[in-house]
PDB file of N, CA and C in Angstrom:
ATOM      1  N   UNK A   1      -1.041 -38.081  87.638  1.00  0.00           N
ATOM      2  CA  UNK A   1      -1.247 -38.991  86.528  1.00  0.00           C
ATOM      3  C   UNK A   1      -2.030 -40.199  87.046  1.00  0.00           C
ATOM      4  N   UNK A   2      -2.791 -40.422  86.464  1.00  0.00           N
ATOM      5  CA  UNK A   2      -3.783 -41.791  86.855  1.00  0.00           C
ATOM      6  C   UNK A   2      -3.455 -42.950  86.244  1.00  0.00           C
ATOM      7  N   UNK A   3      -4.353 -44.009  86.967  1.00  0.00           N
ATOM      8  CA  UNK A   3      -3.553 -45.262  86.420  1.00  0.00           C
ATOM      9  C   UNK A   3      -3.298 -45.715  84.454  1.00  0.00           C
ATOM     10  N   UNK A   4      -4.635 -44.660  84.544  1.00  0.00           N
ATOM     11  CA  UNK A   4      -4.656 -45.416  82.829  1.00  0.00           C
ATOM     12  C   UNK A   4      -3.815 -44.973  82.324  1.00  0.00           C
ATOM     13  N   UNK A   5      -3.159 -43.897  82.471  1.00  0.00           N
ATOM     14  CA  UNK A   5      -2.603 -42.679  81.621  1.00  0.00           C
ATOM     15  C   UNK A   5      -1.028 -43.443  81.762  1.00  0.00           C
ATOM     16  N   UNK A   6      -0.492 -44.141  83.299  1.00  0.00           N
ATOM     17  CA  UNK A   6       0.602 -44.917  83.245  1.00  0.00           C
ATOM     18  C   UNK A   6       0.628 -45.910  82.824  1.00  0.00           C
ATOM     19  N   UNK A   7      -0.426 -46.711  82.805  1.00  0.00           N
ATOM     20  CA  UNK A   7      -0.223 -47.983  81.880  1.00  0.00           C
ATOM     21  C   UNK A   7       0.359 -47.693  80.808  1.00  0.00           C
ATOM     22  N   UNK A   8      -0.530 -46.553  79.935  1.00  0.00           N
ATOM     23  CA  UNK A   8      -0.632 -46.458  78.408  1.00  0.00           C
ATOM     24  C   UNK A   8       1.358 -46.141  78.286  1.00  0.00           C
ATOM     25  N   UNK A   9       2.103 -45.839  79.213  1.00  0.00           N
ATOM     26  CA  UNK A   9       3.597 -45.396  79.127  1.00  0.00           C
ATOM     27  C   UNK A   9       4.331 -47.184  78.760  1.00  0.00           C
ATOM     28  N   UNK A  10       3.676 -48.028  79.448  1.00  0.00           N
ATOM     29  CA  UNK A  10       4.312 -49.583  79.381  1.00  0.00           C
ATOM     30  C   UNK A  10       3.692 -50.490  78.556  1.00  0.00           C
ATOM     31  N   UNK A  11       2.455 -50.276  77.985  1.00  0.00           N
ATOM     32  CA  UNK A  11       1.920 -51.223  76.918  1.00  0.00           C
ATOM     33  C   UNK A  11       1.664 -50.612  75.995  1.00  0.00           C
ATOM     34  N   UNK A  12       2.545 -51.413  74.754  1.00  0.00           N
ATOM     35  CA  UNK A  12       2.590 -50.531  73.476  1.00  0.00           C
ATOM     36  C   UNK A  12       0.794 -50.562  73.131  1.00  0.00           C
ATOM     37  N   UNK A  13       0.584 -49.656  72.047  1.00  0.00           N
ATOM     38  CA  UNK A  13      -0.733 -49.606  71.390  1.00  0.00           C
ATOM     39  C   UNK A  13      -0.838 -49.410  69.608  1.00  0.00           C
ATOM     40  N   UNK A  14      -2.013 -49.802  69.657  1.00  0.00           N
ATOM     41  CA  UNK A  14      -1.762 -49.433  67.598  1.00  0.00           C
ATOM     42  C   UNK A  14      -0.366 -50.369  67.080  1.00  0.00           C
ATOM     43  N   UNK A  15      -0.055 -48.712  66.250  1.00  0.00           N
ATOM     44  CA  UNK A  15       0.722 -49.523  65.239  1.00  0.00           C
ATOM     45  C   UNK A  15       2.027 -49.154  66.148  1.00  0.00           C
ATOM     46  N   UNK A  16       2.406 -49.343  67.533  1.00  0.00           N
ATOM     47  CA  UNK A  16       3.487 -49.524  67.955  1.00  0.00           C
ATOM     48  C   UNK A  16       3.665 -50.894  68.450  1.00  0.00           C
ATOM     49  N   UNK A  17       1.799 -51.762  68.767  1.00  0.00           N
ATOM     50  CA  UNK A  17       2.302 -52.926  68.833  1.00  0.00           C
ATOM     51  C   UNK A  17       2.567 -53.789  66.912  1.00  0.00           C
ATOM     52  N   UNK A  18       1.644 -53.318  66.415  1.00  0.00           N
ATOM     53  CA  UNK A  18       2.126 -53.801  65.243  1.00  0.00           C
ATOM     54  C   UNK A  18       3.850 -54.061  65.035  1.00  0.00           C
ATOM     55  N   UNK A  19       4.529 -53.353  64.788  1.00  0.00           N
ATOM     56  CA  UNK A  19       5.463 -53.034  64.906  1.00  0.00           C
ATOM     57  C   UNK A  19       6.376 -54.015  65.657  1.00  0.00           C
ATOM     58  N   UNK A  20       5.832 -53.719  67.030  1.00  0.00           N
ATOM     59  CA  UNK A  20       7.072 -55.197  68.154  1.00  0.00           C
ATOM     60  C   UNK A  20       6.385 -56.373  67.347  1.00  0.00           C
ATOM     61  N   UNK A  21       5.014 -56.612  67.542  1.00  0.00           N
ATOM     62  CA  UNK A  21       4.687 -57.945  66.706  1.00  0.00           C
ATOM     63  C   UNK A  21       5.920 -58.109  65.068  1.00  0.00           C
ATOM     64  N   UNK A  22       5.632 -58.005  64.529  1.00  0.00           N
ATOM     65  CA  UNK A  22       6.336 -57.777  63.606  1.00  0.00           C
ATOM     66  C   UNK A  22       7.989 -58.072  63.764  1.00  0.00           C
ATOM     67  N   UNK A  23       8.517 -57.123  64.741  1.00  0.00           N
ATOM     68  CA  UNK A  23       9.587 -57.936  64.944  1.00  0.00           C
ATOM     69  C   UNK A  23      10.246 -58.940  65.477  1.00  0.00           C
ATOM     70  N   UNK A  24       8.907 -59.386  66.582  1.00  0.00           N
ATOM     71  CA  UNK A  24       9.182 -61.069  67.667  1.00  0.00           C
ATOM     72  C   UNK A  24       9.215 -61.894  66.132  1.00  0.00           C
ATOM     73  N   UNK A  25       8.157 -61.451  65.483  1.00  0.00           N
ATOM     74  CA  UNK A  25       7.769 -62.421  64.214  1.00  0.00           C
ATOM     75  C   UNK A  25       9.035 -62.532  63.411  1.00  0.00           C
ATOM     76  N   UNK A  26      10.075 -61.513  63.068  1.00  0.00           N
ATOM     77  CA  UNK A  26      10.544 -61.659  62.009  1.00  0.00           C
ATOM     78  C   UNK A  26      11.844 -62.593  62.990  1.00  0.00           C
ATOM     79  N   UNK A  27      11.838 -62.020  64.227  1.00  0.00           N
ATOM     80  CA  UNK A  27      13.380 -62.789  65.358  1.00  0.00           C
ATOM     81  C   UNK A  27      12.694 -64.348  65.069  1.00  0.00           C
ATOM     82  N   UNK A  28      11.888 -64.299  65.694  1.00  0.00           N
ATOM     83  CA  UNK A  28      11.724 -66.196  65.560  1.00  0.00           C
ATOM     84  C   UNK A  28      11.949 -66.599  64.334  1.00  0.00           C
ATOM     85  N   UNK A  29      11.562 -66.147  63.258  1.00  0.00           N
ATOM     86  CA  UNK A  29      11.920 -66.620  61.814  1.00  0.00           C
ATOM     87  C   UNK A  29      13.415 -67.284  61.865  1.00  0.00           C
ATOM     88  N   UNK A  30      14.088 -65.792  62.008  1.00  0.00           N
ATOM     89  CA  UNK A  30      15.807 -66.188  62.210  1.00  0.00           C
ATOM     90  C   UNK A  30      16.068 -67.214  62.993  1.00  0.00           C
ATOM     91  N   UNK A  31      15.600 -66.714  64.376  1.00  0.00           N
ATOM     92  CA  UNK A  31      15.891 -67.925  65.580  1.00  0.00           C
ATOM     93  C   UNK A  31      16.334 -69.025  64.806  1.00  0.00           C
ATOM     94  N   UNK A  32      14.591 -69.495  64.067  1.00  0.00           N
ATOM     95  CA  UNK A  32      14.639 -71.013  63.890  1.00  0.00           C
ATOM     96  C   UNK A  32      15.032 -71.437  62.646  1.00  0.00           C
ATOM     97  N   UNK A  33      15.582 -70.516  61.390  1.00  0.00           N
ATOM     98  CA  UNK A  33      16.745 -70.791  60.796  1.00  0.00           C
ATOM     99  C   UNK A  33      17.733 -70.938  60.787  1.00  0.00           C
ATOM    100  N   UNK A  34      18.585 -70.717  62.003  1.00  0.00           N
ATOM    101  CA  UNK A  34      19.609 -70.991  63.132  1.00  0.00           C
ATOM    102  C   UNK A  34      20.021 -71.896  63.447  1.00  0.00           C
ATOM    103  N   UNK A  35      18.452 -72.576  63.895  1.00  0.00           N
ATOM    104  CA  UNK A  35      18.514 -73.876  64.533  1.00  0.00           C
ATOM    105  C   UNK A  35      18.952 -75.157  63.609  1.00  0.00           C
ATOM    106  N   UNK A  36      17.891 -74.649  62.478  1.00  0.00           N
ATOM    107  CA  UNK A  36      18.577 -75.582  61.234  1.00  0.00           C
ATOM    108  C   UNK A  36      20.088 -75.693  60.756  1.00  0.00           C
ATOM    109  N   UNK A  37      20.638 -74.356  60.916  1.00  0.00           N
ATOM    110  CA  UNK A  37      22.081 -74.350  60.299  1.00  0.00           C
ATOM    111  C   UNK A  37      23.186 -74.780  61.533  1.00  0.00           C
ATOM    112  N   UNK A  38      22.335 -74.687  62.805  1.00  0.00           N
ATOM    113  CA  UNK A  38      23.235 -75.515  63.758  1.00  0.00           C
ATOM    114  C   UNK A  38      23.506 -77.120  63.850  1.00  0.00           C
ATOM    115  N   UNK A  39      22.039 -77.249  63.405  1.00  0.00           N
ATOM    116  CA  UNK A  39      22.013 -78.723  63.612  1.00  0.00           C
ATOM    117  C   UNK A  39      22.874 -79.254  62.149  1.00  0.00           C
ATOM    118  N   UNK A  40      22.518 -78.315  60.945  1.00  0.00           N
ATOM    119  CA  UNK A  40      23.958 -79.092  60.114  1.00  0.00           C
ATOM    120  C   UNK A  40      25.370 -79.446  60.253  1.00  0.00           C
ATOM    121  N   UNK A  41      25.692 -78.157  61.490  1.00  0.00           N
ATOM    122  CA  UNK A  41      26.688 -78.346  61.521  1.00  0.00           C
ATOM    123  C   UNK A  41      27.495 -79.084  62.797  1.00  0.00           C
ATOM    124  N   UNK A  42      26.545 -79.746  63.073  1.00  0.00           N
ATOM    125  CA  UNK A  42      26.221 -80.773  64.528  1.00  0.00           C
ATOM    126  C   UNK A  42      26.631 -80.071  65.556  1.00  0.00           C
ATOM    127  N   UNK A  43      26.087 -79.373  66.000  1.00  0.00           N
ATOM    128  CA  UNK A  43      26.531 -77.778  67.061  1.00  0.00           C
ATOM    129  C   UNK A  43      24.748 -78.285  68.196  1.00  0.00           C
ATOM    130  N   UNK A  44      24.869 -79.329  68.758  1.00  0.00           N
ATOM    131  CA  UNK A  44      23.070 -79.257  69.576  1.00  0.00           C
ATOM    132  C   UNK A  44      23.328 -77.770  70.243  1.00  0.00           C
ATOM    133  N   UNK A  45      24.093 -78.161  71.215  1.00  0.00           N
ATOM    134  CA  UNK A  45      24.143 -76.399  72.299  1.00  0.00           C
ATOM    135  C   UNK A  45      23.503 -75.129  71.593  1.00  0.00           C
ATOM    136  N   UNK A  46      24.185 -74.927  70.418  1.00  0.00           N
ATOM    137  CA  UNK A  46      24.039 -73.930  69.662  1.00  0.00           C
ATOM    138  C   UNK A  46      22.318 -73.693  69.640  1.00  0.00           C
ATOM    139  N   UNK A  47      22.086 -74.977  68.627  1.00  0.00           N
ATOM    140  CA  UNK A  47      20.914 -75.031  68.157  1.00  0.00           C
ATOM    141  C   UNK A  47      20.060 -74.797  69.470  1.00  0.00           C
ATOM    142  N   UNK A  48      20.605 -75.298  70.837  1.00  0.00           N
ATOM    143  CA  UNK A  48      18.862 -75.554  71.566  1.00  0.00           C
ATOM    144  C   UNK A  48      18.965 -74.027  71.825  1.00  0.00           C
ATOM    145  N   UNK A  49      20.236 -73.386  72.080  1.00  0.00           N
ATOM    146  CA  UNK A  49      19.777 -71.910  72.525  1.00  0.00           C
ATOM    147  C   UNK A  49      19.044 -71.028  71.434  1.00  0.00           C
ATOM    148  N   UNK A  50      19.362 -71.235  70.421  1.00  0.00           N
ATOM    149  CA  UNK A  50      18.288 -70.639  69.452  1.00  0.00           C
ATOM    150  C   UNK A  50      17.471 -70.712  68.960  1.00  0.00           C
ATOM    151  N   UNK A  51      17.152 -72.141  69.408  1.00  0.00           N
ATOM    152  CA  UNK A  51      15.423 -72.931  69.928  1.00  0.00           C
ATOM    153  C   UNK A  51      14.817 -72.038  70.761  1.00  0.00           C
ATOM    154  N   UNK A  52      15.803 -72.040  72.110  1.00  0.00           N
ATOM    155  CA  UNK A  52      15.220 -71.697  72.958  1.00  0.00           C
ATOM    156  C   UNK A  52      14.333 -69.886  72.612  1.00  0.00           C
ATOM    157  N   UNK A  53      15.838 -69.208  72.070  1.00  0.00           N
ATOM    158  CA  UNK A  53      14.928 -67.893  71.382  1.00  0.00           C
ATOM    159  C   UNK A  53      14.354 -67.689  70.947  1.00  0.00           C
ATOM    160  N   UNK A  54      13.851 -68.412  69.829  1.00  0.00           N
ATOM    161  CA  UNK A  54      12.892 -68.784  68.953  1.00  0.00           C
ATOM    162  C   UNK A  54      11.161 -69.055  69.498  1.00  0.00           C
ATOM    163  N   UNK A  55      11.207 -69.664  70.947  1.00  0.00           N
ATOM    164  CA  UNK A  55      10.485 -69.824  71.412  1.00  0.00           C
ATOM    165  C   UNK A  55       9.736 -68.492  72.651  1.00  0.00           C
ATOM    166  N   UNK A  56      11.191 -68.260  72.968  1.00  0.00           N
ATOM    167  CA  UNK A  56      10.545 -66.700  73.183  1.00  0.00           C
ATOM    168  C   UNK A  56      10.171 -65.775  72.198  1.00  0.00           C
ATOM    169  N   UNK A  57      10.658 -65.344  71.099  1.00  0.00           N
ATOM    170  CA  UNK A  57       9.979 -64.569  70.546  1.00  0.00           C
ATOM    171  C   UNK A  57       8.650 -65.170  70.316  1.00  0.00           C
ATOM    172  N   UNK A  58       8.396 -66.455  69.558  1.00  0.00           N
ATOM    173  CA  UNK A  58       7.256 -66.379  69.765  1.00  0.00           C
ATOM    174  C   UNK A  58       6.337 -65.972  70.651  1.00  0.00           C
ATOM    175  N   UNK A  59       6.609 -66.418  71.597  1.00  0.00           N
ATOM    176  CA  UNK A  59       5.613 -66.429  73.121  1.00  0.00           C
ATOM    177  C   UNK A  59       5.527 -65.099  73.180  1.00  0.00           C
ATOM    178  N   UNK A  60       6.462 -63.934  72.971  1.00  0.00           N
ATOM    179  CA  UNK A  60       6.406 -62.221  73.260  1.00  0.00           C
ATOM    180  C   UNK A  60       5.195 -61.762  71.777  1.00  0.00           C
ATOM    181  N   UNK A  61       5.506 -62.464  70.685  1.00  0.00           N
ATOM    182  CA  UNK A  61       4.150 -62.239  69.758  1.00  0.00           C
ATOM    183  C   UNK A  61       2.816 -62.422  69.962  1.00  0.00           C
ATOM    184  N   UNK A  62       3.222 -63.906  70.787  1.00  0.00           N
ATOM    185  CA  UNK A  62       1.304 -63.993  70.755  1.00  0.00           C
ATOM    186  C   UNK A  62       0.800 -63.439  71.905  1.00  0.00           C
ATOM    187  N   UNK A  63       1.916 -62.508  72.896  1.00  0.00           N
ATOM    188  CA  UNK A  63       1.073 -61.899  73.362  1.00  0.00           C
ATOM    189  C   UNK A  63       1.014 -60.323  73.096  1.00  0.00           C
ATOM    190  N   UNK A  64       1.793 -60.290  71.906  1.00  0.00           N
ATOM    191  CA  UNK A  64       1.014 -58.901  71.322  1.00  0.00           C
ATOM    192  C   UNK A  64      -0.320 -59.124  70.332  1.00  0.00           C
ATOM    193  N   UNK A  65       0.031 -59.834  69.796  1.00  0.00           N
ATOM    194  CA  UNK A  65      -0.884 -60.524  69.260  1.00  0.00           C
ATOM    195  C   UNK A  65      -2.627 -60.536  69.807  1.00  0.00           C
ATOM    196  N   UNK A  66      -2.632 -61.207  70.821  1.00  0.00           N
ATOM    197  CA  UNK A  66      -3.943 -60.948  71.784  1.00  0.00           C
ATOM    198  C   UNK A  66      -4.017 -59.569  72.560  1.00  0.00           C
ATOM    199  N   UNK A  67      -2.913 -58.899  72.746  1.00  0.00           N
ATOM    200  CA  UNK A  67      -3.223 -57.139  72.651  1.00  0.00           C
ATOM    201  C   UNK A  67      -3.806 -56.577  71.848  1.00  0.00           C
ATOM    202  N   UNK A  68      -3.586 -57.192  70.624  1.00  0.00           N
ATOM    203  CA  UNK A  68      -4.389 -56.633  69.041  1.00  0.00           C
ATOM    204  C   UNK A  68      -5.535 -57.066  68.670  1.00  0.00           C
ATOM    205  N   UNK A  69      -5.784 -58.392  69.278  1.00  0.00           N
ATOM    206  CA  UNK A  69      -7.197 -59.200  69.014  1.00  0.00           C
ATOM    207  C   UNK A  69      -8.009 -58.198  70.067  1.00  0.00           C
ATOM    208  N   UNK A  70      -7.799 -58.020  71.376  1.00  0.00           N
ATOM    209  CA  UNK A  70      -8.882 -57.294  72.330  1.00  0.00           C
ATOM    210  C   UNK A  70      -8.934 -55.936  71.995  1.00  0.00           C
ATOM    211  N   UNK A  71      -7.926 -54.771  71.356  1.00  0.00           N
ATOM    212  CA  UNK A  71      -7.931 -53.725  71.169  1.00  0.00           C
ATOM    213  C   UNK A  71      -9.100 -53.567  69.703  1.00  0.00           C
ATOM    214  N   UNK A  72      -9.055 -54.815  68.808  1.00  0.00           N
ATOM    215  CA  UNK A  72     -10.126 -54.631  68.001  1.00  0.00           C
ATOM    216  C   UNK A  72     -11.411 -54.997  68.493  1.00  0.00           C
ATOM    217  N   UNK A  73     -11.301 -56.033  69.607  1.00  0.00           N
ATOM    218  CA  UNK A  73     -12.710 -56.237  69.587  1.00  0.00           C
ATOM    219  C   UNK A  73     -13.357 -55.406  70.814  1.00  0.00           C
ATOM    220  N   UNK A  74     -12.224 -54.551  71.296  1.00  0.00           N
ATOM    221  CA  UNK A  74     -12.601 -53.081  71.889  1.00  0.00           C
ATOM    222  C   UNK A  74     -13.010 -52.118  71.626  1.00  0.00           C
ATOM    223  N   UNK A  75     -12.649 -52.040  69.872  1.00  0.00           N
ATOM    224  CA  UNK A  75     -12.871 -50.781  69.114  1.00  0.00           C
ATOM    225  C   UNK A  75     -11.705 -49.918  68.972  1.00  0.00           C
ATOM    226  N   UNK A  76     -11.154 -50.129  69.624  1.00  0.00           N
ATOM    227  CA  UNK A  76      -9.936 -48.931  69.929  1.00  0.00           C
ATOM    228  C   UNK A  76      -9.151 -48.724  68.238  1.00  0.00           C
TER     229      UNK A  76
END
């Protein structure tokens, strides 16, 4: 098996990154509705850890995200 053929086993493609995108997108949503219902209920701890998730999912989107920007302007 050659290298490309193992990559293609660890980086999603198409509509499988669609897909993880999609769901970092929909986790951070929650995350940071979380954060709001922590901070009502004066809980900081709470809230920063689901800040903190919030901020990873993002960060795991935009880099599917720019998987999807180069795969189009690859053609693929």
């Amino acid at each position: 098996m050659n290298a490309a053929a193992q990559l293609s086993m660890f980086e999603p493609e198409g509509a499988e990154a669609v897909n993880l995108l999609r769901s970092h997108l929909s986790d951070a949503k929650r995350h940071r509705d979380r954060v709001e219902y922590f901070e009502v209920l004066l809980m900081p701890g709470a809230a920063r850890r689901e800040l903190a998730m919030a901020e990873q999912s993002e960060a795991a989107a935009f880099v599917l995200a720019v998987l999807l920007d180069l795969e189009a302007e690859a053609g693929l």
